[in-house]
Protein backbone atom coordinates (compact mmCIF):
# COMPACT_ATOMS: atom_id res chain seq x y z
CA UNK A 1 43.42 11.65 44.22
CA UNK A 2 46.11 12.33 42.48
CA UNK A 3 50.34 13.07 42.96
CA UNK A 4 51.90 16.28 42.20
CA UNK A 5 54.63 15.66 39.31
CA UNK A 6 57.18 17.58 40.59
CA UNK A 7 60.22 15.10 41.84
CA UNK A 8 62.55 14.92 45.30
CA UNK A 9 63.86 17.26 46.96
CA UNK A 10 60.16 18.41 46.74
CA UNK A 11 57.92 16.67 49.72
CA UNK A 12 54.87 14.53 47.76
CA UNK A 13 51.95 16.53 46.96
CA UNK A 14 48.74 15.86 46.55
CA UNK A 15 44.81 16.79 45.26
CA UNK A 16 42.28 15.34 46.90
CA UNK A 17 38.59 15.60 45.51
CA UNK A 18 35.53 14.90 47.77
CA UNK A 19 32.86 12.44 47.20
CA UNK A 20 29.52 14.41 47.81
CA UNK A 21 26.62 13.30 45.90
CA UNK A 22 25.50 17.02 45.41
CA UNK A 23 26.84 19.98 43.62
CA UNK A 24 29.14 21.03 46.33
CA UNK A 25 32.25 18.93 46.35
CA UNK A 26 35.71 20.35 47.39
CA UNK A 27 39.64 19.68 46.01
CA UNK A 28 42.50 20.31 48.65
CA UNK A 29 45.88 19.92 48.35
CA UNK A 30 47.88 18.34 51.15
CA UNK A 31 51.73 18.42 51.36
CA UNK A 32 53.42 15.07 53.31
CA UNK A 33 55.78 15.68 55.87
CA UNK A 34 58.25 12.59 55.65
CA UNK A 35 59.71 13.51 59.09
CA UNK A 36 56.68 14.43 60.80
CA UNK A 37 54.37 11.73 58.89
CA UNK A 38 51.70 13.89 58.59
CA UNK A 39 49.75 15.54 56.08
CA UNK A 40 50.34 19.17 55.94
CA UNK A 41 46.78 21.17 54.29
CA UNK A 42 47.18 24.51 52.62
CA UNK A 43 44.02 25.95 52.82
CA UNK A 44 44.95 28.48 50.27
CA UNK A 45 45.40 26.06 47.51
CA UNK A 46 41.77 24.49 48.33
CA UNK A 47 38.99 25.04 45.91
CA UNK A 48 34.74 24.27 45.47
CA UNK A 49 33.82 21.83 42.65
CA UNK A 50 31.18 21.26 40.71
CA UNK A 51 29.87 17.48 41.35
CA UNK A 52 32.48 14.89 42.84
CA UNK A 53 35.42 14.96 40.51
CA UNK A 54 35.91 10.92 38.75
CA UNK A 55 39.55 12.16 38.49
CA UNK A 56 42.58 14.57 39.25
CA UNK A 57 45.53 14.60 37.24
CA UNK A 58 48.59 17.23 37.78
CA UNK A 59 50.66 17.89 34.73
CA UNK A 60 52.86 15.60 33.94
CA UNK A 61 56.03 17.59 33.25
CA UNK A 62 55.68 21.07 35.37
CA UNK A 63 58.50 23.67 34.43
CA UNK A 64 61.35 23.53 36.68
CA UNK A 65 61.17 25.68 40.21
CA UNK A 66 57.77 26.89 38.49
CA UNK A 67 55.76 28.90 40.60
CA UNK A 68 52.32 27.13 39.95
CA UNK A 69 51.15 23.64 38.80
CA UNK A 70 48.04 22.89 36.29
CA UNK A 71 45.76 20.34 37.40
CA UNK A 72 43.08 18.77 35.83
CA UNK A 73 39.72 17.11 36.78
CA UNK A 74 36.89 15.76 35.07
CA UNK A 75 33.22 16.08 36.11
CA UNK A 76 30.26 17.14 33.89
CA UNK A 77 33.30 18.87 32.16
CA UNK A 78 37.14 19.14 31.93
CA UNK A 79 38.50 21.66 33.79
CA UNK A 80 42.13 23.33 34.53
CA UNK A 81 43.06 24.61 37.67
CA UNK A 82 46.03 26.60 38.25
CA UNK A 83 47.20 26.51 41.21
CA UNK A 84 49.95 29.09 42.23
CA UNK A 85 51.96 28.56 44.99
CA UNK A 86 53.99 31.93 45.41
CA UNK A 87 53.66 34.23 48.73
CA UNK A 88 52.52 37.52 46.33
CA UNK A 89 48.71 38.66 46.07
CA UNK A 90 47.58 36.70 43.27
CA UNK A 91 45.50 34.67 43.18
CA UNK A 92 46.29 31.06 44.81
CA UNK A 93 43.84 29.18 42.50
CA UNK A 94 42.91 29.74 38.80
CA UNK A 95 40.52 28.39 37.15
CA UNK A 96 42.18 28.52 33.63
CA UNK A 97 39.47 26.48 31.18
CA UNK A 98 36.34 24.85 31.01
CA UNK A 99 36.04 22.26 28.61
CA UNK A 100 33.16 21.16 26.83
CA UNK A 101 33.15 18.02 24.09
CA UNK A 102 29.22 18.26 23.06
CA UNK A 103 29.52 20.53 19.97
CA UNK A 104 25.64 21.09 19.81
CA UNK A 105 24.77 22.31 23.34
CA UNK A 106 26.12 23.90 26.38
CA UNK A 107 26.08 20.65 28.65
CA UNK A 108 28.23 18.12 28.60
CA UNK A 109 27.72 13.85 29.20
CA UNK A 110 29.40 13.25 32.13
CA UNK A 111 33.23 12.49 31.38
CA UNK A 112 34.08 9.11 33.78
CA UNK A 113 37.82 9.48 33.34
CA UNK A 114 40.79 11.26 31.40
CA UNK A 115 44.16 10.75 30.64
CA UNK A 116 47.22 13.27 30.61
CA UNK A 117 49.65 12.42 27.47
CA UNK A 118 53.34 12.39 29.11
CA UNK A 119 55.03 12.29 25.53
CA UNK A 120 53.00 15.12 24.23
CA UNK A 121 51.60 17.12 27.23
CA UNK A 122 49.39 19.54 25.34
CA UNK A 123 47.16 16.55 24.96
CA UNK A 124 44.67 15.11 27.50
CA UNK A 125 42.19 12.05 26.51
CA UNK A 126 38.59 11.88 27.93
CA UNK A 127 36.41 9.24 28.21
CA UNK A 128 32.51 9.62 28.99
CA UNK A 129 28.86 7.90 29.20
CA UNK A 130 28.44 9.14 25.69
CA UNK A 131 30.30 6.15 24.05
CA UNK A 132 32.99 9.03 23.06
CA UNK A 133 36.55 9.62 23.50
CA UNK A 134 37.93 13.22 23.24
CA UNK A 135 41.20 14.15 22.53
CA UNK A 136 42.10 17.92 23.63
CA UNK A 137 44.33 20.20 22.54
CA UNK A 138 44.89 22.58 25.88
CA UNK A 139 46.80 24.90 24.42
CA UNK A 140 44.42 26.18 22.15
CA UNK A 141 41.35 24.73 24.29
CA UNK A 142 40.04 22.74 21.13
CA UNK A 143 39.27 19.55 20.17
CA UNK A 144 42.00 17.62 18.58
CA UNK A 145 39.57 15.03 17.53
CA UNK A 146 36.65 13.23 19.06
CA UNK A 147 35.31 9.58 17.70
CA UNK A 148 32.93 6.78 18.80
CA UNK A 149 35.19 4.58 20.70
CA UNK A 150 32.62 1.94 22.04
CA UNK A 151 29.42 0.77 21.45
CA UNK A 152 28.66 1.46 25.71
CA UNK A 153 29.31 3.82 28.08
CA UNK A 154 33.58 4.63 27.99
CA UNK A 155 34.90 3.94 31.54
CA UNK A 156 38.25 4.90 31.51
CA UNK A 157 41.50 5.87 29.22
CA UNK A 158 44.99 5.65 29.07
CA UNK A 159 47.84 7.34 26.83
CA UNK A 160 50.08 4.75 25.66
CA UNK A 161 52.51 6.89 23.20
CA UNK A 162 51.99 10.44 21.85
CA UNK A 163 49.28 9.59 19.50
CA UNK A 164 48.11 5.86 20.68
CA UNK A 165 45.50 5.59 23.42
CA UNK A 166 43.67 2.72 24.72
CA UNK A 167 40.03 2.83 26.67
CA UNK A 168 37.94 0.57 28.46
CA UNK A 169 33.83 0.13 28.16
CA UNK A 170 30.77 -1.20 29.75
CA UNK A 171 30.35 -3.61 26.22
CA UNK A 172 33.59 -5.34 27.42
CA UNK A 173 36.29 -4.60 25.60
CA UNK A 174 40.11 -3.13 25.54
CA UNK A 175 40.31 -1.17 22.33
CA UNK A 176 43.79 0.68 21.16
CA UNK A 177 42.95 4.18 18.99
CA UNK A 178 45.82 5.36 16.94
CA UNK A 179 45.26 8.81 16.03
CA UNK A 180 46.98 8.48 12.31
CA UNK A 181 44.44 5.60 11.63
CA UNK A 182 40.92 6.99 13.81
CA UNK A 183 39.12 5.01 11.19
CA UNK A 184 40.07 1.31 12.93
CA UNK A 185 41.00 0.75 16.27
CA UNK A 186 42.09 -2.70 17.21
CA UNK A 187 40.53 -4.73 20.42
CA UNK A 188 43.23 -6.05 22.74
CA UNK A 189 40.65 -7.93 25.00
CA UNK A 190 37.32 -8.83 25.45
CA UNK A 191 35.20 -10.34 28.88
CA UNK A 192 34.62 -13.48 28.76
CA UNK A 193 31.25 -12.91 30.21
CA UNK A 194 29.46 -10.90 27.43
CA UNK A 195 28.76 -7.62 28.16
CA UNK A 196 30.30 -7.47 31.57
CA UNK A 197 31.68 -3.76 31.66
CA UNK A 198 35.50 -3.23 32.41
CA UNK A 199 35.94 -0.45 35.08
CA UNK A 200 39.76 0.85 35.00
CA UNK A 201 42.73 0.30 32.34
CA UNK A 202 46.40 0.58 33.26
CA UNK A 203 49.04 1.07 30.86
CA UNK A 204 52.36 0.46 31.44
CA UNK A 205 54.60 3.20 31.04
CA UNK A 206 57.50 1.12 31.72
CA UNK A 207 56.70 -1.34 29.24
CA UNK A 208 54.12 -0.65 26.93
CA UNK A 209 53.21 -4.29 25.76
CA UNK A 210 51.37 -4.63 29.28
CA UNK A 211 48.16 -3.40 30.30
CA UNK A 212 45.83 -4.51 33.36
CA UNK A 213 42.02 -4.22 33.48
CA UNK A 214 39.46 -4.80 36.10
CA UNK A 215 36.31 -5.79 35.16
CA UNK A 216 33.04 -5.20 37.54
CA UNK A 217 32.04 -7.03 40.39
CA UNK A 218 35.20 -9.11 39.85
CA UNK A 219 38.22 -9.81 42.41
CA UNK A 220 40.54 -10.37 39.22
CA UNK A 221 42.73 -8.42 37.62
CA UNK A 222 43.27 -9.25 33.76
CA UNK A 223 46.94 -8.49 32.35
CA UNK A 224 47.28 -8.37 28.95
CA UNK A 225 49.85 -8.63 26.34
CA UNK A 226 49.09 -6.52 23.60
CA UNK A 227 51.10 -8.19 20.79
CA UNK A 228 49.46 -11.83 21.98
CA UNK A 229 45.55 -10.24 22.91
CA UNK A 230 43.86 -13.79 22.65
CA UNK A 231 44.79 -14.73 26.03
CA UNK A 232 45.78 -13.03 29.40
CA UNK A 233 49.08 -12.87 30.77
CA UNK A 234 47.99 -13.49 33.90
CA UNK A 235 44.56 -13.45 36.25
CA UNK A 236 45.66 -12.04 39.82
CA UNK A 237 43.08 -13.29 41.53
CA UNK A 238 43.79 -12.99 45.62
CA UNK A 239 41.30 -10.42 46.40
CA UNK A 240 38.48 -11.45 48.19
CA UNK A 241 36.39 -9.28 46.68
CA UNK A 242 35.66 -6.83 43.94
CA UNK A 243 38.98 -4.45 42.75
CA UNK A 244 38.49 -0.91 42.59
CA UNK A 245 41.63 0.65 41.06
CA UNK A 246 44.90 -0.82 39.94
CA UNK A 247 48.23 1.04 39.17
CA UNK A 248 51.84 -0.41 37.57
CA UNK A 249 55.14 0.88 39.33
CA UNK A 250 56.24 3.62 37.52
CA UNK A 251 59.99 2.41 37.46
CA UNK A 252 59.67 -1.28 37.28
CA UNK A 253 58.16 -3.22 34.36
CA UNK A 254 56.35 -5.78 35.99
CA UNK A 255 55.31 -4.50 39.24
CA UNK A 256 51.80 -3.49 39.75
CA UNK A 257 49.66 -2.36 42.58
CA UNK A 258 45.85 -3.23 43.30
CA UNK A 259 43.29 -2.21 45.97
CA UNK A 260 39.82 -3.69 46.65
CA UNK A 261 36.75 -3.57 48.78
CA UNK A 262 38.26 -6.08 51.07
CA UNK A 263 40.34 -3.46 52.10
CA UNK A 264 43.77 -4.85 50.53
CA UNK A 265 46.35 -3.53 48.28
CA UNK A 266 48.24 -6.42 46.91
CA UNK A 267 51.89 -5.71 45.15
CA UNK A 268 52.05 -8.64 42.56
CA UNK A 269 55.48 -9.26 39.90
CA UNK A 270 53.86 -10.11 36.99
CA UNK A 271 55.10 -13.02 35.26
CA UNK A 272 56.91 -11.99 31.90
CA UNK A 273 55.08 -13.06 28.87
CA UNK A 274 55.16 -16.79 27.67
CA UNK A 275 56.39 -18.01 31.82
CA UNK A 276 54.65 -20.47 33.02
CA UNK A 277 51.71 -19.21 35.75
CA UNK A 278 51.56 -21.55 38.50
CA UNK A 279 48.36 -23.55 38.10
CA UNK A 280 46.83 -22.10 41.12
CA UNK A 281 47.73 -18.67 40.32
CA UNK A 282 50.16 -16.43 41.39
CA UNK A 283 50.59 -14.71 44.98
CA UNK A 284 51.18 -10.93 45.32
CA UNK A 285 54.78 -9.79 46.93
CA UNK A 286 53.33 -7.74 49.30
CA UNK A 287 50.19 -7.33 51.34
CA UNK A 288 48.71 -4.24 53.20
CA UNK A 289 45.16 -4.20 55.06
CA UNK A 290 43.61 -1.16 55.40
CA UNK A 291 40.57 -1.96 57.61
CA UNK A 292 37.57 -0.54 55.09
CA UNK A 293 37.06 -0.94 51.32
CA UNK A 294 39.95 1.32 49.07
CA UNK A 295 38.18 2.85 46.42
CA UNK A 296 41.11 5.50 45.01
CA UNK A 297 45.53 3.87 44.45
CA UNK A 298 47.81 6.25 43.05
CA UNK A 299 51.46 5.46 42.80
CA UNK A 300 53.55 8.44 42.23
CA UNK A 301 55.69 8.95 39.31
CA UNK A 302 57.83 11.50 40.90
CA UNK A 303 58.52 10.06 44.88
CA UNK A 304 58.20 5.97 42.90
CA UNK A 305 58.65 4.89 46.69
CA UNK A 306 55.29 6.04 47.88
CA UNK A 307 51.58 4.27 47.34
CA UNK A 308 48.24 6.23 48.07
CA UNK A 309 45.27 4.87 48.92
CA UNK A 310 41.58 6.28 50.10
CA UNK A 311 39.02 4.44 51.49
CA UNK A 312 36.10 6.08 53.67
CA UNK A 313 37.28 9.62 54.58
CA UNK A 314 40.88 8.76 55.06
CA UNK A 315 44.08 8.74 53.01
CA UNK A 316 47.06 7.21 53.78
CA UNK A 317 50.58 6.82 52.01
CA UNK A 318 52.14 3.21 51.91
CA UNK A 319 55.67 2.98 51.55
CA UNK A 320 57.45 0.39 49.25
């Protein structure tokens, strides 16, 4: 799942990618209607994919009144869709690149995530099974550089500034990768539990000391302060069972979203670094149930008021 960029007066947008274990999986992009509160499908702008896609990512900073949008989704490969959204005969969707990080064969280790760069858009991050990270160069549809970032599978990435990312690992650990210094990389947090894999990584955009991590078969999230990495900001820890995705507001520093498999998303302020954490923990702000486990929480960038979640076959917009 993931939001369309482009900001108000536009209606949200957003890709949707199906969860088929088979080849055949589907993206479609759905238009909300605030005053009708309804999804509105455009057939037109739906398109096959290869394998489920792990993620969807529109371009972060689309040309203004631009006819067409790139998006992005990961799979066995990385792949750019345009998708053009002008009445003419052209084509409606365009697949633009396919992008393959094995240099010494024509398939690819499945990619688990990616990353768009906001500050420097030409860029996207992948992170796959391979123990690799990949950063891309999509104008020129090369490799910008590509480097061992883990010792275990790479579960997920995030962009931090133009050349700084951060990725998450089945051995454990939060590692930041500046790309001046790909020699070193410098671990911001590790499991307590050896070698109990962390899932998702959140950066915040807002204020990049933060990050949050989930680790598996946990109900916590971890916060972390990356200038103090020893120990967390904060454990949220009100789930009631494991967390599937986490997400920071994108225009407050220390709000952040989570969703679980016991069908919550929580809204939690996180306490600012060096405040005393109640000693049983901290509550979250808001609470919303959605009946079956959440698997997929985006919170747009461009309409900051709106929350999307997925769990079974639904998807529903939450309203802050």
């Amino acid at each position: 799942m993931a939001f369309s960029s482009v900001p108000a007066p536009c209606p949200p947008r957003l890709a949707l990618g199906s969860f088929i274990e088979d080849y055949a999986n589907r993206v479609d992009v759905v238009t909300f209607d605030e005053d009708a509160r309804a999804f509105r499908p455009d057939p037109s702008l739906s398109f096959d994919h290869p394998y489920p896609p792990t993620k969807l990512m529109f371009h972060p900073k689309p040309l203004p009144n631009s006819p067409s949008s790139l998006l992005a989704s990961s799979g066995e490969f990385l792949r750019l869709w345009q998708l053009n959204h002008h009445g003419d005969s052209s084509p409606k969707v365009e697949l633009r690149a396919i992008l393959n990080n094995s240099k010494s064969s024509e398939f690819c280790a499945p990619l688990t995530s990616f990353d768009w760069n906001d500050a420097e858009p030409r860029r996207i991050g992948t992170s796959s099974i391979d123990t690799t990270c990949t950063v891309w160069d999509i104008e020129r549809g090369a490799i910008e550089t590509q480097l061992i970032a883990h010792d275990k599978e790479v579960y997920d990435i995030a962009w931090g500034e133009a050349g700084v990312f951060a990725s998450v690992s089945a051995d454990g650990s939060v590692r930041i990768f500046d790309l001046r210094d790909k020699e070193h990389s410098t671990i911001v947090y590790e499991s307590p539990r050896p070698d109990t894999p962390l899932l998702r990584l959140a950066w915040n955009k807002t204020d990049l000391r933060y990050m949050a991590t989930i680790l598996m078969d946990s109900n916590r999230v971890v916060i972390v302060d990356i200038r103090s990495p020893a120990v967390p900001v904060a454990e949220l820890q009100r789930h009631r069972a494991s967390v599937n995705a986490v997400a920071w507001a994108p225009q407050a520093a220390r709000h952040i979203c989570s969703a679980g498999d016991d069908g919550q998303a929580l809204i939690w302020e996180v306490p600012a670094s060096g405040a005393a954490v109640p000693p049983d923990g901290i509550d979250p702000a808001l609470v919303y149930t959605a009946g079956a486990e959440i698997n997929q929480l985006q919170w747009s960038a461009a309409h900051p008021d709106w929350i999307g979640i997925a769990f079974a076959n639904k998807v529903q917009l939450l309203r802050v």
